[in-house]
C-alpha atoms as a PDB file:
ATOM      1  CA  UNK A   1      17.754 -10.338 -47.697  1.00  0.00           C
ATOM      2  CA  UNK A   2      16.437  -9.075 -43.994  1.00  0.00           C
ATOM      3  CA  UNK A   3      18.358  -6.004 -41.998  1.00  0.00           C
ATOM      4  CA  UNK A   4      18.700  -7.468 -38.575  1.00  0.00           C
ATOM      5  CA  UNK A   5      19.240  -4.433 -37.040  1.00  0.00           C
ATOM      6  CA  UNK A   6      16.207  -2.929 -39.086  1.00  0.00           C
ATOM      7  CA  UNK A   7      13.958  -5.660 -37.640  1.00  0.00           C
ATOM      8  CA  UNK A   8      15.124  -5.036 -34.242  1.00  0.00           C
ATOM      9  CA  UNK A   9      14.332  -1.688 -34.288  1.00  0.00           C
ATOM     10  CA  UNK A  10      10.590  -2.227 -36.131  1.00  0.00           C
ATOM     11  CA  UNK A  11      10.421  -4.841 -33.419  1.00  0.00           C
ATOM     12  CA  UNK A  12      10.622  -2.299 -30.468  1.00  0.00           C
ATOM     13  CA  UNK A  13       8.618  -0.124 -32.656  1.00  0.00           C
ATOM     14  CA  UNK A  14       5.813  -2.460 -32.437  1.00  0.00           C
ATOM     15  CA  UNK A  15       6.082  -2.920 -28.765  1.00  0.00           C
ATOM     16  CA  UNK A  16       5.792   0.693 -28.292  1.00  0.00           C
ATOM     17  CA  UNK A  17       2.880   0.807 -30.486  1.00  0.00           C
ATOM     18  CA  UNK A  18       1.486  -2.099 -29.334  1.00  0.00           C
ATOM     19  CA  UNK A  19       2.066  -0.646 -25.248  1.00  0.00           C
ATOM     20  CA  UNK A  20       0.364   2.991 -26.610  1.00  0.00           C
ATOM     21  CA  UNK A  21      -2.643   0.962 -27.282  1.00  0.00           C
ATOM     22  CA  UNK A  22      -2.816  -0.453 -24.299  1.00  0.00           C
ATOM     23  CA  UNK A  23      -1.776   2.220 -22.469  1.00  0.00           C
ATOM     24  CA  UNK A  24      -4.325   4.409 -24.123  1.00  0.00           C
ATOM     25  CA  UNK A  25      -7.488   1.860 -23.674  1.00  0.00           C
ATOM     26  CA  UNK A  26      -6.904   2.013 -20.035  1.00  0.00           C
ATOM     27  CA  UNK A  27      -6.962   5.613 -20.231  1.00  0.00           C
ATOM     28  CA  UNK A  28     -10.788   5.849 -21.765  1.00  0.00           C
ATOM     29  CA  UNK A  29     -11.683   3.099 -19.442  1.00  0.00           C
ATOM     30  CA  UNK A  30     -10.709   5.427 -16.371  1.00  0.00           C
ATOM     31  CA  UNK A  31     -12.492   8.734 -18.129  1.00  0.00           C
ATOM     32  CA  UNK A  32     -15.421   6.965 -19.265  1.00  0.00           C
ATOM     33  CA  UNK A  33     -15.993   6.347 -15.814  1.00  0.00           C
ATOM     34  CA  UNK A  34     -15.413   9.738 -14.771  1.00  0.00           C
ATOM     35  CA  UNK A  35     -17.762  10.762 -17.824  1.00  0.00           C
ATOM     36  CA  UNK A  36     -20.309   8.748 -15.851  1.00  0.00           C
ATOM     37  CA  UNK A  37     -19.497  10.242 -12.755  1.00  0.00           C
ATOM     38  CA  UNK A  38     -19.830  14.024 -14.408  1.00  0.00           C
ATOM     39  CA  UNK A  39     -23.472  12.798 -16.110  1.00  0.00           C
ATOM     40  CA  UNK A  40     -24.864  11.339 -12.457  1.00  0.00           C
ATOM     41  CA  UNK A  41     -23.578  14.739 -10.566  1.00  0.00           C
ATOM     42  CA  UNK A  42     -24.702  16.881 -12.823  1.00  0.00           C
ATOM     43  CA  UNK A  43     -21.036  18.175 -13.937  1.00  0.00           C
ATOM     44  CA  UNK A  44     -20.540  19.379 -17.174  1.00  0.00           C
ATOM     45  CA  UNK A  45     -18.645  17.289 -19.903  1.00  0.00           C
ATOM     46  CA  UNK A  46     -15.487  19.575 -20.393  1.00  0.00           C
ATOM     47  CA  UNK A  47     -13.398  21.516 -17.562  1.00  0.00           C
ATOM     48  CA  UNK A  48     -11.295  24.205 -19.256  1.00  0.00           C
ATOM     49  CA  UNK A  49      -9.352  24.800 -16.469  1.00  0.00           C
ATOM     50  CA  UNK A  50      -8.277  21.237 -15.938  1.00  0.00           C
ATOM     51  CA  UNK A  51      -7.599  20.741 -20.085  1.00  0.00           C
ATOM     52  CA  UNK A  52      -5.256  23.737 -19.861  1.00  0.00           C
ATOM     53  CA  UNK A  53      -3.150  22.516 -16.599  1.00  0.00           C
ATOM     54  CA  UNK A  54      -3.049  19.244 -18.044  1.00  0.00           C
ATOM     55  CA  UNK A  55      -1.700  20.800 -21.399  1.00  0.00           C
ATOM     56  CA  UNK A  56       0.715  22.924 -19.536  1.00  0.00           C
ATOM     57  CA  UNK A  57       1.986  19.897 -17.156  1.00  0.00           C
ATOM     58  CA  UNK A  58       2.374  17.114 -20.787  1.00  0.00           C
ATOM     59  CA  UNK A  59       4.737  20.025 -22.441  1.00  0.00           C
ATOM     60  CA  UNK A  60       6.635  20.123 -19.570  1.00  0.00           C
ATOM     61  CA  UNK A  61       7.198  16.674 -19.800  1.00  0.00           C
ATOM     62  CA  UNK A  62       8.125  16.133 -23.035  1.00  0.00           C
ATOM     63  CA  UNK A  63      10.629  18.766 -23.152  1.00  0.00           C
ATOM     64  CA  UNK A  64      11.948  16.885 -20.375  1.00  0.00           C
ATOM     65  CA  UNK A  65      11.538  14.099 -22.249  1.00  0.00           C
ATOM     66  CA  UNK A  66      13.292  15.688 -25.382  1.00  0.00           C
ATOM     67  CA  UNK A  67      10.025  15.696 -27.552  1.00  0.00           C
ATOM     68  CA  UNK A  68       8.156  18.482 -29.220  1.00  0.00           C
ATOM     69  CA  UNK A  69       5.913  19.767 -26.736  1.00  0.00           C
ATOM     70  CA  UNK A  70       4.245  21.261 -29.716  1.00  0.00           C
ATOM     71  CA  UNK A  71       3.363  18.120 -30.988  1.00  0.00           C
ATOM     72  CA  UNK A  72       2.428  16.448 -27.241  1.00  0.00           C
ATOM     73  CA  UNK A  73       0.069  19.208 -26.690  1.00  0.00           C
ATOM     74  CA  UNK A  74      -1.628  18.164 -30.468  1.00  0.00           C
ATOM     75  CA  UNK A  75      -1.862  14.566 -29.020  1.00  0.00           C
ATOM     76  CA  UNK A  76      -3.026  15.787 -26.061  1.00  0.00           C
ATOM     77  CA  UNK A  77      -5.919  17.814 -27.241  1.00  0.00           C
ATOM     78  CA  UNK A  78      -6.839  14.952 -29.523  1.00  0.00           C
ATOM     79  CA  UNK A  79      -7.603  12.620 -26.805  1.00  0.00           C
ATOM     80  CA  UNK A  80      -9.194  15.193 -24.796  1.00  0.00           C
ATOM     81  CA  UNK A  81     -11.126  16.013 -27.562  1.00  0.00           C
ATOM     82  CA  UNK A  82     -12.268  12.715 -28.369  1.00  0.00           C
ATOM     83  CA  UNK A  83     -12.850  12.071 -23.909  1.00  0.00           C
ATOM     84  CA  UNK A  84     -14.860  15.290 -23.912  1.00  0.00           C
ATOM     85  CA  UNK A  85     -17.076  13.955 -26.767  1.00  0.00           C
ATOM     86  CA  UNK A  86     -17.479  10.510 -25.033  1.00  0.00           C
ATOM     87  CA  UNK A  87     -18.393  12.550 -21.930  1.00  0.00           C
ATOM     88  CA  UNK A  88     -21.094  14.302 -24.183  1.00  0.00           C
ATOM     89  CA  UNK A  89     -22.498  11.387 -25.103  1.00  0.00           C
ATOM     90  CA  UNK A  90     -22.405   9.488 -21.342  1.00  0.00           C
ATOM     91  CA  UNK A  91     -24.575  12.981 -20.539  1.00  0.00           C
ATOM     92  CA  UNK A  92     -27.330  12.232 -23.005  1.00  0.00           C
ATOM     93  CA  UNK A  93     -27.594   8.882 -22.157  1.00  0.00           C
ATOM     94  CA  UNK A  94     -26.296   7.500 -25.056  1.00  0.00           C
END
């Protein structure tokens, strides 16, 4: 026996997931090229100043938004993690 409404809401569920993906391939596209663009100018791979306004401006988002900015800020740094990483690795050519 199915839930309807169960399967209607894991269906949006995996549209949202599905759009996240998406959503966040696009994003590494965009800063692998700036990665690039930071290893041909001679730029270095992370910009503290930037991460932090960038943390500041998601939390005020997603309490806009009505979602933990604690935990946005967590996602957040994970991706920049992982971008500053890929920029690390753009700048020694590999």
């Amino acid at each position: 026996m199915t839930d309807e409404i169960l399967q209607r809401y894991r269906e949006s569920i995996d549209n949202i997931d599905a759009s996240v993906i998406y959503m966040l391939a696009e994003r590494f596209k965009i800063t692998k090229a700036v990665g690039e663009h930071k290893a041909k100018t001679g730029l270095p791979a992370a910009d503290g100043g930037r991460e932090k306004r960038q943390i500041e401006r998601l939390r005020r988002l997603a309490t806009d938004a009505n979602l933990d900015p604690e935990f946005s800020e967590k996602f957040l740094r994970f991706i920049i993690d992982e971008v500053i990483r890929h920029h690390q690795k753009i700048k020694e050519g590999g």
